[in-house]
C-alpha atoms as a PDB file:
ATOM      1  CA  UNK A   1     -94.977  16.981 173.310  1.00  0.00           C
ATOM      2  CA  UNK A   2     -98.428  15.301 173.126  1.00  0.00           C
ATOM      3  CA  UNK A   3     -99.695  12.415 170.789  1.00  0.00           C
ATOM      4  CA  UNK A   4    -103.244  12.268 169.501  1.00  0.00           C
ATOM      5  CA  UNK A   5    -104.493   8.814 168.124  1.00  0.00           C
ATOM      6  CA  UNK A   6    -107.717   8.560 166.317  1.00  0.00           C
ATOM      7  CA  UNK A   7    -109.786   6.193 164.858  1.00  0.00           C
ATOM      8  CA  UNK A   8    -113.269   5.692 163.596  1.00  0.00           C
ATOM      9  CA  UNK A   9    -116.368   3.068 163.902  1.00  0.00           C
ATOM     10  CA  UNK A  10    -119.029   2.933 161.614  1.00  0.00           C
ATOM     11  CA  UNK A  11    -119.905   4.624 158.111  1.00  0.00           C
ATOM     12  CA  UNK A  12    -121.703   7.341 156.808  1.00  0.00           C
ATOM     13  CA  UNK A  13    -123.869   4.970 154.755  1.00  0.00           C
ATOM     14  CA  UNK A  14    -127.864   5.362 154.605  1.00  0.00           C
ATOM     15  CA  UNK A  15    -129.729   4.057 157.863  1.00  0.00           C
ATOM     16  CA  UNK A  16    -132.142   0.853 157.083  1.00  0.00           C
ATOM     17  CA  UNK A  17    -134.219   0.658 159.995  1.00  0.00           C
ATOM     18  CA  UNK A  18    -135.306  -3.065 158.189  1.00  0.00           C
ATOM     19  CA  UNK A  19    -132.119  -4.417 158.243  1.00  0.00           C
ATOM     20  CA  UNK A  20    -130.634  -6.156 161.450  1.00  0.00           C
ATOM     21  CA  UNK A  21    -126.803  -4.984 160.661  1.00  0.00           C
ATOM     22  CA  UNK A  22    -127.506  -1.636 159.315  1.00  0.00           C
ATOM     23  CA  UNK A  23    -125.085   1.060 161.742  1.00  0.00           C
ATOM     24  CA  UNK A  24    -126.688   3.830 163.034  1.00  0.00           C
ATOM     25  CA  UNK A  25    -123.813   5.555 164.507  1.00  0.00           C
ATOM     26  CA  UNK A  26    -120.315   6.371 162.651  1.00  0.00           C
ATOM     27  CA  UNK A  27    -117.723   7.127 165.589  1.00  0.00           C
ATOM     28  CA  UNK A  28    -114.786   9.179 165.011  1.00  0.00           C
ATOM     29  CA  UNK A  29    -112.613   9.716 168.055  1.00  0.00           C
ATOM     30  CA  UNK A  30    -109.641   8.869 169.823  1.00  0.00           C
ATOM     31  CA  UNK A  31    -107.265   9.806 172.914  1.00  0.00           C
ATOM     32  CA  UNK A  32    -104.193  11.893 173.850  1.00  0.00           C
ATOM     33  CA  UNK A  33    -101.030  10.591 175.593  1.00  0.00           C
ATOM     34  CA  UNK A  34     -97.920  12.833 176.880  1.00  0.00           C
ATOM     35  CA  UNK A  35     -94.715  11.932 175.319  1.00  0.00           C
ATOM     36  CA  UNK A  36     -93.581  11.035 178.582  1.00  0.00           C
ATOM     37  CA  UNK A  37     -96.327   8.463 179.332  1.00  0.00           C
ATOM     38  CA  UNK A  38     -95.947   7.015 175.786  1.00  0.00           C
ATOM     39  CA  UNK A  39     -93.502   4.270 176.609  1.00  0.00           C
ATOM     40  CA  UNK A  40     -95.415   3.685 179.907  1.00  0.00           C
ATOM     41  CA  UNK A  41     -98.824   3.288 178.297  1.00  0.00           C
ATOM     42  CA  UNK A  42     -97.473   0.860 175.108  1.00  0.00           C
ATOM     43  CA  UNK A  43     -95.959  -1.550 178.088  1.00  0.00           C
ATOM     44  CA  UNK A  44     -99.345  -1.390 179.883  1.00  0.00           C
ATOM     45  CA  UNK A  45    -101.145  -1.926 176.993  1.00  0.00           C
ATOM     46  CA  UNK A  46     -98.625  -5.068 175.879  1.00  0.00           C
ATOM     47  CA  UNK A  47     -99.043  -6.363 179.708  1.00  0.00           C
ATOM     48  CA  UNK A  48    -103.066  -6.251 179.128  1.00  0.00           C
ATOM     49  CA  UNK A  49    -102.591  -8.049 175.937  1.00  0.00           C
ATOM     50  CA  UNK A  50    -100.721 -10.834 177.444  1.00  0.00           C
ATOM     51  CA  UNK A  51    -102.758 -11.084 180.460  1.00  0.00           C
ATOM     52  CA  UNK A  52    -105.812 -11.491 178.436  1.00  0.00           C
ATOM     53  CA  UNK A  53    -104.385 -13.291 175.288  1.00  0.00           C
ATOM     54  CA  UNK A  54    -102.276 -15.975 176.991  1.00  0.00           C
ATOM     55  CA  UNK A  55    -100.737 -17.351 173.613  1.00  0.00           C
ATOM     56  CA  UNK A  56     -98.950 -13.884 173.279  1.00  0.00           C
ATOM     57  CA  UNK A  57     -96.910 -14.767 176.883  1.00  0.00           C
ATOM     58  CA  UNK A  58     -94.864 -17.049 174.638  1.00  0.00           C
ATOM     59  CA  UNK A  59     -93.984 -15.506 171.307  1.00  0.00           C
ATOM     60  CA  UNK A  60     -90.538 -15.418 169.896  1.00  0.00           C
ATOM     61  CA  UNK A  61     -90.640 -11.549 169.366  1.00  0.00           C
ATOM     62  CA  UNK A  62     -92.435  -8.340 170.286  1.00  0.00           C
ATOM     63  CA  UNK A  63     -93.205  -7.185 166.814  1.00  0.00           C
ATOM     64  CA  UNK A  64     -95.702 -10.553 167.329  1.00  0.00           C
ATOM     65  CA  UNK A  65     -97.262  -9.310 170.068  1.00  0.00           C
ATOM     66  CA  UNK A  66     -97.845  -5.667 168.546  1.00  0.00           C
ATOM     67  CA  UNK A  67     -98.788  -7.047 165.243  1.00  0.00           C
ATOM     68  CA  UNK A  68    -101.764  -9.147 167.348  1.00  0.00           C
ATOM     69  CA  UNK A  69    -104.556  -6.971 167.607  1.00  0.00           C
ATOM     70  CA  UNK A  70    -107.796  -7.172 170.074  1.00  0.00           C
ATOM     71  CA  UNK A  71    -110.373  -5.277 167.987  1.00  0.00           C
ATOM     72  CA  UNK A  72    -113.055  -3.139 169.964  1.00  0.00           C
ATOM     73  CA  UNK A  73    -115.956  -5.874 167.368  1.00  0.00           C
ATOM     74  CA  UNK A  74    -114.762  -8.383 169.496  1.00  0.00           C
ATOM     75  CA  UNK A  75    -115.458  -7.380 172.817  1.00  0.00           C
ATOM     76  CA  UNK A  76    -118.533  -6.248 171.437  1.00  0.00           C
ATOM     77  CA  UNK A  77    -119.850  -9.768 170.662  1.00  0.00           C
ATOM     78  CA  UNK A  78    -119.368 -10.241 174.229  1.00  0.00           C
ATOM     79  CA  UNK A  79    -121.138  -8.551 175.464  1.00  0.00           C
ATOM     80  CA  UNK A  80    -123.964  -9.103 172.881  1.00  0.00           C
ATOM     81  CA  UNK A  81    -123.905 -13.022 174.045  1.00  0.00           C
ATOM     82  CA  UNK A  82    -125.215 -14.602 176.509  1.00  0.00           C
ATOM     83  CA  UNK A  83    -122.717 -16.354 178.467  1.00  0.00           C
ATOM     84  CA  UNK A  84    -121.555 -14.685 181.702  1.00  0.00           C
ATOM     85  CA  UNK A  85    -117.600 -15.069 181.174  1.00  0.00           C
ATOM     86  CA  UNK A  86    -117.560 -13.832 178.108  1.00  0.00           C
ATOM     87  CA  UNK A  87    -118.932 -10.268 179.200  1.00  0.00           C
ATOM     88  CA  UNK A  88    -116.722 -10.252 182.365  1.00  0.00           C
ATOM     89  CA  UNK A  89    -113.614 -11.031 180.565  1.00  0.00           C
ATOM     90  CA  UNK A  90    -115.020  -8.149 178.113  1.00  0.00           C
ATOM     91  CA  UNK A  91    -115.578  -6.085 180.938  1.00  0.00           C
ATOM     92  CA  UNK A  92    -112.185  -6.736 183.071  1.00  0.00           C
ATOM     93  CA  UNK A  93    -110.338  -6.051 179.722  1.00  0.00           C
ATOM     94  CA  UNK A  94    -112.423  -2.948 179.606  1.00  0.00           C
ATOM     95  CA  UNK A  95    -111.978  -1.384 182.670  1.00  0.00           C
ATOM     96  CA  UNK A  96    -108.374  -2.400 182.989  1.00  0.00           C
ATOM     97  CA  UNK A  97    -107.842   0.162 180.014  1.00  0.00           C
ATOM     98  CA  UNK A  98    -109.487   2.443 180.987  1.00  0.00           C
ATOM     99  CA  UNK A  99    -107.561   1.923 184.129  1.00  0.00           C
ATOM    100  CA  UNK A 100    -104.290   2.970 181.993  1.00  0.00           C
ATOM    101  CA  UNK A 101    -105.823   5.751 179.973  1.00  0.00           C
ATOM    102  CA  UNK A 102    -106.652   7.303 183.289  1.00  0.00           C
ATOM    103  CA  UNK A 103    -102.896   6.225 184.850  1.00  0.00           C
ATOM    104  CA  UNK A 104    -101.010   7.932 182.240  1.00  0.00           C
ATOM    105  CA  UNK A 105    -102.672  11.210 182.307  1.00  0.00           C
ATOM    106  CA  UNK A 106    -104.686  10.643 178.594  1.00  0.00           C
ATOM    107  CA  UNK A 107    -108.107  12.689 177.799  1.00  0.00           C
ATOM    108  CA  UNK A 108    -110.170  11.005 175.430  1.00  0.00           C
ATOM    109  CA  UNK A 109    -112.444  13.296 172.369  1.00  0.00           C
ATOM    110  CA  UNK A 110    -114.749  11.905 169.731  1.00  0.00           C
ATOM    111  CA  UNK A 111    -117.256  13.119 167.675  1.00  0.00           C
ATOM    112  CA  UNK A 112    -120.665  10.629 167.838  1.00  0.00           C
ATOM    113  CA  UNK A 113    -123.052  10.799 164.433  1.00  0.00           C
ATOM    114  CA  UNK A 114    -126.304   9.773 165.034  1.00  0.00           C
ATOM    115  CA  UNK A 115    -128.069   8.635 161.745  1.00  0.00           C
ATOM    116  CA  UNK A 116    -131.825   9.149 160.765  1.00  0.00           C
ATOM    117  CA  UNK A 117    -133.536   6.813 158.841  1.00  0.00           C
ATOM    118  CA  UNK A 118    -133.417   6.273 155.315  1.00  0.00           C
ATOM    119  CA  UNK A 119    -131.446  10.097 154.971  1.00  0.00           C
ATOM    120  CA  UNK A 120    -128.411   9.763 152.525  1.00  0.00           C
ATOM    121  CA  UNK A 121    -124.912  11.287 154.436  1.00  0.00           C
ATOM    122  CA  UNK A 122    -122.096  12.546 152.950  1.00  0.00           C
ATOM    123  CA  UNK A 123    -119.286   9.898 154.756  1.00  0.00           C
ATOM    124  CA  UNK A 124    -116.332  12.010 153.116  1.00  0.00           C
ATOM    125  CA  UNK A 125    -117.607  15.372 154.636  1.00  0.00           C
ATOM    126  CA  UNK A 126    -118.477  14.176 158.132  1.00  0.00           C
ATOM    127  CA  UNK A 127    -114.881  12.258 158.832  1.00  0.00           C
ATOM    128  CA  UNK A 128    -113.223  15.687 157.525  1.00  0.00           C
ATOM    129  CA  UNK A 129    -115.037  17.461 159.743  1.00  0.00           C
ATOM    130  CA  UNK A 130    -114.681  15.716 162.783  1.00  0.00           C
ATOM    131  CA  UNK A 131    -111.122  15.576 161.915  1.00  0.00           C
ATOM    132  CA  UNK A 132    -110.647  18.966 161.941  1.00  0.00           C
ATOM    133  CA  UNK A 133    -112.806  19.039 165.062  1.00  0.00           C
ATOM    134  CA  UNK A 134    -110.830  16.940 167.071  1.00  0.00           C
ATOM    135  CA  UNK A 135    -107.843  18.520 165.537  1.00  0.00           C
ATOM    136  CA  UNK A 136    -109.076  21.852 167.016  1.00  0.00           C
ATOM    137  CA  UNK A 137    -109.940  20.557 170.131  1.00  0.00           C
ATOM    138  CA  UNK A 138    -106.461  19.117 170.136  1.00  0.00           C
ATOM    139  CA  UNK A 139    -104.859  22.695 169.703  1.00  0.00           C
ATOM    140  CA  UNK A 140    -106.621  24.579 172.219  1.00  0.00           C
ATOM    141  CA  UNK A 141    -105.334  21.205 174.771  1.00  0.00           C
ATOM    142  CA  UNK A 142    -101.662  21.968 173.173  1.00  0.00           C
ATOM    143  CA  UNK A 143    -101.779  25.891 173.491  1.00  0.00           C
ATOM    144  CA  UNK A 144    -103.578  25.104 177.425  1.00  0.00           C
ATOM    145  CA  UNK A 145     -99.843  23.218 178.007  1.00  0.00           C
ATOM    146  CA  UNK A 146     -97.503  25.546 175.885  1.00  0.00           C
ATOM    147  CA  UNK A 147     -96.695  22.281 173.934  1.00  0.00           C
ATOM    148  CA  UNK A 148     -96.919  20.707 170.452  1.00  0.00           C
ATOM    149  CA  UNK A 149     -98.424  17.621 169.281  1.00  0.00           C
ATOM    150  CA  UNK A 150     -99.050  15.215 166.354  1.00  0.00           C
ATOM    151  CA  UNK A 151    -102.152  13.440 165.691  1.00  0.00           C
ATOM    152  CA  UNK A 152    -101.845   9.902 164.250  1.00  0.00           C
ATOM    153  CA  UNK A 153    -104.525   8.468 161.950  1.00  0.00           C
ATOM    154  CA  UNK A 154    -105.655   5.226 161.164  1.00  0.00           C
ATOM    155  CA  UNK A 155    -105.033   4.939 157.914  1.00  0.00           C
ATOM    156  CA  UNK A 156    -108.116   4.197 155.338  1.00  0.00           C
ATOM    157  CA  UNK A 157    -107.227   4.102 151.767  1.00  0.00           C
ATOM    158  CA  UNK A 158    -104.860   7.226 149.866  1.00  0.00           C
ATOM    159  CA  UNK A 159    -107.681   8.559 148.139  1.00  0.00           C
ATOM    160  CA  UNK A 160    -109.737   9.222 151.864  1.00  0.00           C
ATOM    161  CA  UNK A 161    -106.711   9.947 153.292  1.00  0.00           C
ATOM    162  CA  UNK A 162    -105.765  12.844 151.693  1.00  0.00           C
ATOM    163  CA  UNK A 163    -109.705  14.063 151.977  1.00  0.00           C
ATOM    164  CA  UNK A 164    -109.878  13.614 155.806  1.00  0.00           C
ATOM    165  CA  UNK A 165    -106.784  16.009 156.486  1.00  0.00           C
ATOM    166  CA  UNK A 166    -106.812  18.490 153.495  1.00  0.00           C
ATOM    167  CA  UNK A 167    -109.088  21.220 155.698  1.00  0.00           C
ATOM    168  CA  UNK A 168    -106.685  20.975 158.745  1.00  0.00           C
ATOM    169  CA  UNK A 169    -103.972  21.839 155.999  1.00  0.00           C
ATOM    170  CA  UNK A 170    -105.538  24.784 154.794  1.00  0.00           C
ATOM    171  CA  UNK A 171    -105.870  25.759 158.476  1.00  0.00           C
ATOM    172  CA  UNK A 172    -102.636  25.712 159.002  1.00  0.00           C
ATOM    173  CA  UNK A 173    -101.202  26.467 155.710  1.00  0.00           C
ATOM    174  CA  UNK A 174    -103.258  29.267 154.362  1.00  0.00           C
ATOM    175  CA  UNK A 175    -103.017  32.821 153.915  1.00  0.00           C
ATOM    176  CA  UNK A 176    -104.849  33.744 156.832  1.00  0.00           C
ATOM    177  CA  UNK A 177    -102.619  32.439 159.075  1.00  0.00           C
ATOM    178  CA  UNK A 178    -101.819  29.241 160.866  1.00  0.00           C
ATOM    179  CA  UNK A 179    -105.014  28.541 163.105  1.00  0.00           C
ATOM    180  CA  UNK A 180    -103.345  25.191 164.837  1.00  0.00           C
ATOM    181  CA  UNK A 181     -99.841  26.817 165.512  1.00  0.00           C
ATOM    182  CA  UNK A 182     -99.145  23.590 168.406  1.00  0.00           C
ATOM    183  CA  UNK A 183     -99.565  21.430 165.869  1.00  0.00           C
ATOM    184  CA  UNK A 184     -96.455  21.215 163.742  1.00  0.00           C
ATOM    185  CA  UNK A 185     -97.709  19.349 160.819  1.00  0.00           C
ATOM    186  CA  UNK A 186    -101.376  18.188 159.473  1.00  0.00           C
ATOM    187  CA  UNK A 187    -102.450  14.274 160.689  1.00  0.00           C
ATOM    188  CA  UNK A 188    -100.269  11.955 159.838  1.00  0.00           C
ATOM    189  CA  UNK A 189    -101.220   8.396 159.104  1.00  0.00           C
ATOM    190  CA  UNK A 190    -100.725   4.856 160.738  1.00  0.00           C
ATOM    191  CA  UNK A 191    -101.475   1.359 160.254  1.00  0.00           C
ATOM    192  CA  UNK A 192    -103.036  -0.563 163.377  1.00  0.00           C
ATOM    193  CA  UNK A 193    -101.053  -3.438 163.497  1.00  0.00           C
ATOM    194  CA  UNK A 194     -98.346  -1.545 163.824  1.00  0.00           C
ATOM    195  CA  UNK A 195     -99.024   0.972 166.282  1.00  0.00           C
ATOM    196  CA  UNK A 196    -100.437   0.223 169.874  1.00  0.00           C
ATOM    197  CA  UNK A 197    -101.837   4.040 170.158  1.00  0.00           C
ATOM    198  CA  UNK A 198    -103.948   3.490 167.381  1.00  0.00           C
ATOM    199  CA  UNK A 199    -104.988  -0.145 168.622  1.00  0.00           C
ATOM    200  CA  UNK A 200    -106.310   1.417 171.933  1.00  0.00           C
ATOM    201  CA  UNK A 201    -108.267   4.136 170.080  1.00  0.00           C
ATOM    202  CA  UNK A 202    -110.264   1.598 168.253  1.00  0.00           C
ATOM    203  CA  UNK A 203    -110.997  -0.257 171.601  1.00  0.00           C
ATOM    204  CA  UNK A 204    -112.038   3.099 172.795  1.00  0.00           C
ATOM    205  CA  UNK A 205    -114.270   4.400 170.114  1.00  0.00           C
ATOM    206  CA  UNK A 206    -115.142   0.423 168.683  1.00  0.00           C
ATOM    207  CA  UNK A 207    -116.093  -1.182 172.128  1.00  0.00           C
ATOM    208  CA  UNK A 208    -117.284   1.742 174.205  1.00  0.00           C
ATOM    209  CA  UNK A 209    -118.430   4.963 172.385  1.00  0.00           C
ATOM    210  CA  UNK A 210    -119.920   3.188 169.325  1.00  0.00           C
ATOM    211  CA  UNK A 211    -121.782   0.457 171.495  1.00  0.00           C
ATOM    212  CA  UNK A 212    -122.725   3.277 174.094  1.00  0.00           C
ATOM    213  CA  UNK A 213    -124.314   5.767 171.616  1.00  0.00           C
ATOM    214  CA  UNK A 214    -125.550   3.234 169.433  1.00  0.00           C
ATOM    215  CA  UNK A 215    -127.749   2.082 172.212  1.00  0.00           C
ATOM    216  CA  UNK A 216    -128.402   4.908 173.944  1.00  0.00           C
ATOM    217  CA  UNK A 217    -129.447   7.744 170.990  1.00  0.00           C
ATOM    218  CA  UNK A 218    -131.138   4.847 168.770  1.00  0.00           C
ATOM    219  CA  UNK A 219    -132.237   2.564 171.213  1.00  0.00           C
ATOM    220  CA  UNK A 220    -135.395   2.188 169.290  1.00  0.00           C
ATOM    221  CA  UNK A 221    -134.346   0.212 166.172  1.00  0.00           C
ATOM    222  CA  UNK A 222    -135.880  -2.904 166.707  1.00  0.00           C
ATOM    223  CA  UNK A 223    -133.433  -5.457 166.167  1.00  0.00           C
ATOM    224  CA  UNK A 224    -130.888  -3.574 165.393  1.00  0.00           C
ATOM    225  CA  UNK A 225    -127.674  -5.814 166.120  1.00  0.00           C
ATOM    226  CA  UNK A 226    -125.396  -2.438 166.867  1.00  0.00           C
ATOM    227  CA  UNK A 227    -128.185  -1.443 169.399  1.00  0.00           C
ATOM    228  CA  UNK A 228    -128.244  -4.744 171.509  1.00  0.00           C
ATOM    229  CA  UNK A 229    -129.340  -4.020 174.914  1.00  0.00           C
ATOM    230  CA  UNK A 230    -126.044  -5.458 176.269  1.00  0.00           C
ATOM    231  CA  UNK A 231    -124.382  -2.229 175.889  1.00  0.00           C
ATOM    232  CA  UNK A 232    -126.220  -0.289 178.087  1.00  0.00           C
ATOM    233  CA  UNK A 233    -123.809  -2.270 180.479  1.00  0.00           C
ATOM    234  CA  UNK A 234    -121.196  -0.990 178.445  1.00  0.00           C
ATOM    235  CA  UNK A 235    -122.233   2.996 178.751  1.00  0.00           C
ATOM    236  CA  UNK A 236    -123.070   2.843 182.208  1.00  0.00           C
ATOM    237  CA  UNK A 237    -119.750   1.131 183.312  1.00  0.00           C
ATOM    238  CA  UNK A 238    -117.619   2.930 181.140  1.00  0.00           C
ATOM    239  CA  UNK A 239    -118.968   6.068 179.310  1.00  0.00           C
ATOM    240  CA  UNK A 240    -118.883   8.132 183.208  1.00  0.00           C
ATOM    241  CA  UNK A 241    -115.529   7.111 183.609  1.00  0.00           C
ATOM    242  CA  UNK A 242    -114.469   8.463 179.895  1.00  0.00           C
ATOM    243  CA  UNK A 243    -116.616  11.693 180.751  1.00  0.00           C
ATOM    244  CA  UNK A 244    -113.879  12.663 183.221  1.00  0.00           C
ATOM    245  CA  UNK A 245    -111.174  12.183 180.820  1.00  0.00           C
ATOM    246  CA  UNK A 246    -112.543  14.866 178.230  1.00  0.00           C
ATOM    247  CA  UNK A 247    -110.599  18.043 177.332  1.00  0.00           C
ATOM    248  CA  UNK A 248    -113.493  20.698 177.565  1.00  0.00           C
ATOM    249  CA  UNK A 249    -113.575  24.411 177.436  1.00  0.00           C
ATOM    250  CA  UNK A 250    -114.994  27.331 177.127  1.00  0.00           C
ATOM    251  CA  UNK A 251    -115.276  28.961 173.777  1.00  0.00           C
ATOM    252  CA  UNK A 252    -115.401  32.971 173.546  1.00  0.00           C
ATOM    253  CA  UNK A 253    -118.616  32.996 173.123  1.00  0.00           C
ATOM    254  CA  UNK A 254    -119.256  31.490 176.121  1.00  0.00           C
ATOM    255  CA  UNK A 255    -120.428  28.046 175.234  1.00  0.00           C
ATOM    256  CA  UNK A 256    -118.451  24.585 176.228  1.00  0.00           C
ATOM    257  CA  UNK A 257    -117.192  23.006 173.836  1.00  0.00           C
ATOM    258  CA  UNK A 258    -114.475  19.710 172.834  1.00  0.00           C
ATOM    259  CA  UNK A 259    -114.412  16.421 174.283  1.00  0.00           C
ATOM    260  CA  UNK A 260    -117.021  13.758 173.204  1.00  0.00           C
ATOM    261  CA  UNK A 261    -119.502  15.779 170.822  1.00  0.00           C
ATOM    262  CA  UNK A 262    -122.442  13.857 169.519  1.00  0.00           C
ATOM    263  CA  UNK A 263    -124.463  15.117 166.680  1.00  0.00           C
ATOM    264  CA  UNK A 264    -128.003  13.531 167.081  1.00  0.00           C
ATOM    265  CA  UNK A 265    -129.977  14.024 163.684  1.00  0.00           C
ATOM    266  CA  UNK A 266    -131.962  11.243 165.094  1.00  0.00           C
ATOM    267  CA  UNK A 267    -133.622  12.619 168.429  1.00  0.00           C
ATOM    268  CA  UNK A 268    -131.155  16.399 169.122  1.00  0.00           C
ATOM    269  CA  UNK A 269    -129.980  15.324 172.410  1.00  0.00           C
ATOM    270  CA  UNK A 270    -127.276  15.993 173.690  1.00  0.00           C
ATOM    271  CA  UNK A 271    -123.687  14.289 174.822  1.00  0.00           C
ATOM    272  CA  UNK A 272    -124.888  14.470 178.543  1.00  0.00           C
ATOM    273  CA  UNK A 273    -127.401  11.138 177.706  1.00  0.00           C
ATOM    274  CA  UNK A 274    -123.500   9.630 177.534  1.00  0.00           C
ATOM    275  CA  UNK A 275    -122.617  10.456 180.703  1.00  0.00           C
ATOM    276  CA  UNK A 276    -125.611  10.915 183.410  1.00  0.00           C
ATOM    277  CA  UNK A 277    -126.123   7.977 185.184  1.00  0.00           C
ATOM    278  CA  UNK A 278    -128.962   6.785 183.738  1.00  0.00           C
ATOM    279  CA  UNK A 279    -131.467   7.711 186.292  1.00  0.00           C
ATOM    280  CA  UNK A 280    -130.311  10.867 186.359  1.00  0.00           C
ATOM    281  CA  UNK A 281    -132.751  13.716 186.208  1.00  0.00           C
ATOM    282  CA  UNK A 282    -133.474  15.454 182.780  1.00  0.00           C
ATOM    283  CA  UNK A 283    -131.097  18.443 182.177  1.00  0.00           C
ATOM    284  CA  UNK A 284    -128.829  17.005 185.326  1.00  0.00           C
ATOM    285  CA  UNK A 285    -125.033  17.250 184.774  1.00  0.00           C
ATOM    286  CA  UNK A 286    -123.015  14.089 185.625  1.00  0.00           C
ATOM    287  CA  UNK A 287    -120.356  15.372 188.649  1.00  0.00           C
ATOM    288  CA  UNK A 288    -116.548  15.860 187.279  1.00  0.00           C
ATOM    289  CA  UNK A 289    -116.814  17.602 184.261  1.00  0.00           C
ATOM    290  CA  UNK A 290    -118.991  20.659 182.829  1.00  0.00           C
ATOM    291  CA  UNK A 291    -122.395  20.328 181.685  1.00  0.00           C
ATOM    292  CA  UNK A 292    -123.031  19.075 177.477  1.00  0.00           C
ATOM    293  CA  UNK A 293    -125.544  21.562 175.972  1.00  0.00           C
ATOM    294  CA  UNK A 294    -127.066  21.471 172.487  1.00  0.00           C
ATOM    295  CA  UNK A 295    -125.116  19.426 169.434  1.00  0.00           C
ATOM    296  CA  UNK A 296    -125.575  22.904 167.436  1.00  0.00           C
ATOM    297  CA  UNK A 297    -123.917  24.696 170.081  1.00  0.00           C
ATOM    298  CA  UNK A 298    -120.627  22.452 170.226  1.00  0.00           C
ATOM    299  CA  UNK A 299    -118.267  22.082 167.589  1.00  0.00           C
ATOM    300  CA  UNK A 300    -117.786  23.220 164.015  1.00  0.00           C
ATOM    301  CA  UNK A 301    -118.722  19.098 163.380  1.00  0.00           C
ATOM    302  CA  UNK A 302    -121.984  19.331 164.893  1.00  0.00           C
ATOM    303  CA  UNK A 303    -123.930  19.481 161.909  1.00  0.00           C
ATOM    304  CA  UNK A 304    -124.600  16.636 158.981  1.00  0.00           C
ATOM    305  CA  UNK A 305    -123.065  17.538 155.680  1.00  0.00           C
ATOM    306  CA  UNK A 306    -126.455  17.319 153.174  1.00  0.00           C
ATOM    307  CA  UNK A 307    -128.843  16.460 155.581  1.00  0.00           C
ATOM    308  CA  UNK A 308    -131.298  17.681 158.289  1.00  0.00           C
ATOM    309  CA  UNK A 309    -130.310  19.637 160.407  1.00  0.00           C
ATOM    310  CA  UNK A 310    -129.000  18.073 163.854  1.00  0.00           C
ATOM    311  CA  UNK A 311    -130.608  20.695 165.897  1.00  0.00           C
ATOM    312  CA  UNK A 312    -134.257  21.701 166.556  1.00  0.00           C
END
């Protein structure tokens, strides 16, 4: 059995190019685990908590230490300031989990929306639909394995809740058939501060894949806090390293497809500005994992709900 955690960064809300705080990315992503790993990862993750919150070394009980969270915003001020040890603890605590992700044989997936400006989104429809992406994407990993799996929410409020997993239901649940047979039942839901899967997938999608496409697919906001240059250091360390830990493939049709999909409304690039190092060539894979083509050629979330469309 497989776990999926997911959470998001970011909202679907209209793009202010005049207005220092306005996001132009909403991340929605997370990371699988084997069932085996699971107890492996939470102690590595608790160990990495300690190490780099040394108040937690002396609490009375473990639920303490779970219930104390290290949010992804944090490390992102870090690397946004301008002290030196601030970004290398930020970047030690960084590539330390990464460092377990890797160990305990997890892939990482995410869908990236990139925001133009001033262009109302529908929020609702884009976190359903990269829901069911990842969902998906999770199945064909399960059916790859001959295993089930359960994918684990954060949760939001009832009312988005129910929203955000109703079409993976009806995939499962309708007449036609079940579509995501490895998947036993639809997402369920979690609460951070009570589960260490979900606290990782916010460091993942909060401190790296937000950060990293914020700066790299909207780079040209002037001012834009979200698109400070100091992550560029965090996409170059970080983002190559995550490449290898996608779960791609190769739909029927012939076209690659899963992992980290990004959805660029702003400027229709691709995923692959994620990965390449960044003087790579133009149209130049990064090594260790298959090429990322067009947003409109990816997944079924590739597209913005009432809006543009994402590709030329």
């Amino acid at each position: 059995m497989y776990l999926c955690y997911v959470d998001e960064s970011g909202t679907g809300q209209v793009l202010n190019p005049a207005v220092p705080d306005s996001v132009p990315v909403l991340a929605i992503g997370g990371f699988t685990v084997p069932e085996s790993q699971m107890k492996a990862l939470a102690w590595d993750f608790i160990a990495l908590k300690k190490q780099f919150r040394p108040e937690l070394r002396t609490v009375p009980t473990l639920s303490q230490v779970v219930h104390h969270e290290i949010k992804g915003e944090t490390l992102r001020k870090c690397f946004r300031r301008p002290g030196r040890n601030q970004r290398r603890m930020a970047q030690r605590f960084l590539d330390q989990l990464l460092t377990i992700l890797e160990t305990r044989d997890c892939t990482v997936m995410a869908r990236l929306w990139v925001k133009q400006d001033s262009v109302v989104n529908d929020d609702a429809a884009m976190y359903g639909a990269s829901v069911t992406a990842l969902c998906e994407n999770f199945e064909h990993y399960l059916a790859a394995r001959s295993s089930s799996g359960i994918a684990v929410l954060d949760s939001r409020n009832p009312t988005d809740n129910v929203g955000n997993v109703h079409c993976v239901t009806t995939r499962k649940f309708g007449r036609g058939g079940d579509r995501m047979p490895h998947l036993p039942e639809s997402p369920v839901f979690g609460h951070s501060n009570t589960h260490l899967g979900l606290q990782i997938a916010d460091l993942l999608v909060s401190a790296v894949l937000a950060p990293a496409a914020s700066v790299t697919y909207a780079g040209d906001l002037q001012g834009n806090v979200h698109c400070h240059p100091g992550f560029r250091e965090v996409r170059d360390l970080y983002c190559p390293r995550l490449g290898k830990l996608q779960h791609r493939y190769l739909t029927p049709s012939g076209k690659w497809t899963g992992g980290v999909v990004v959805s660029d409304a702003r400027g229709h690039r691709s995923a692959g500005k994620l990965f390449a190092p960044t003087a790579a060539k133009t149209g130049e894979a990064a090594s260790g994992f298959p090429a990322q083509v067009a947003p409109h050629e990816l997944a079924t979330a590739a597209s913005f709900p009432n809006s543009p469309a994402s590709a030329p």
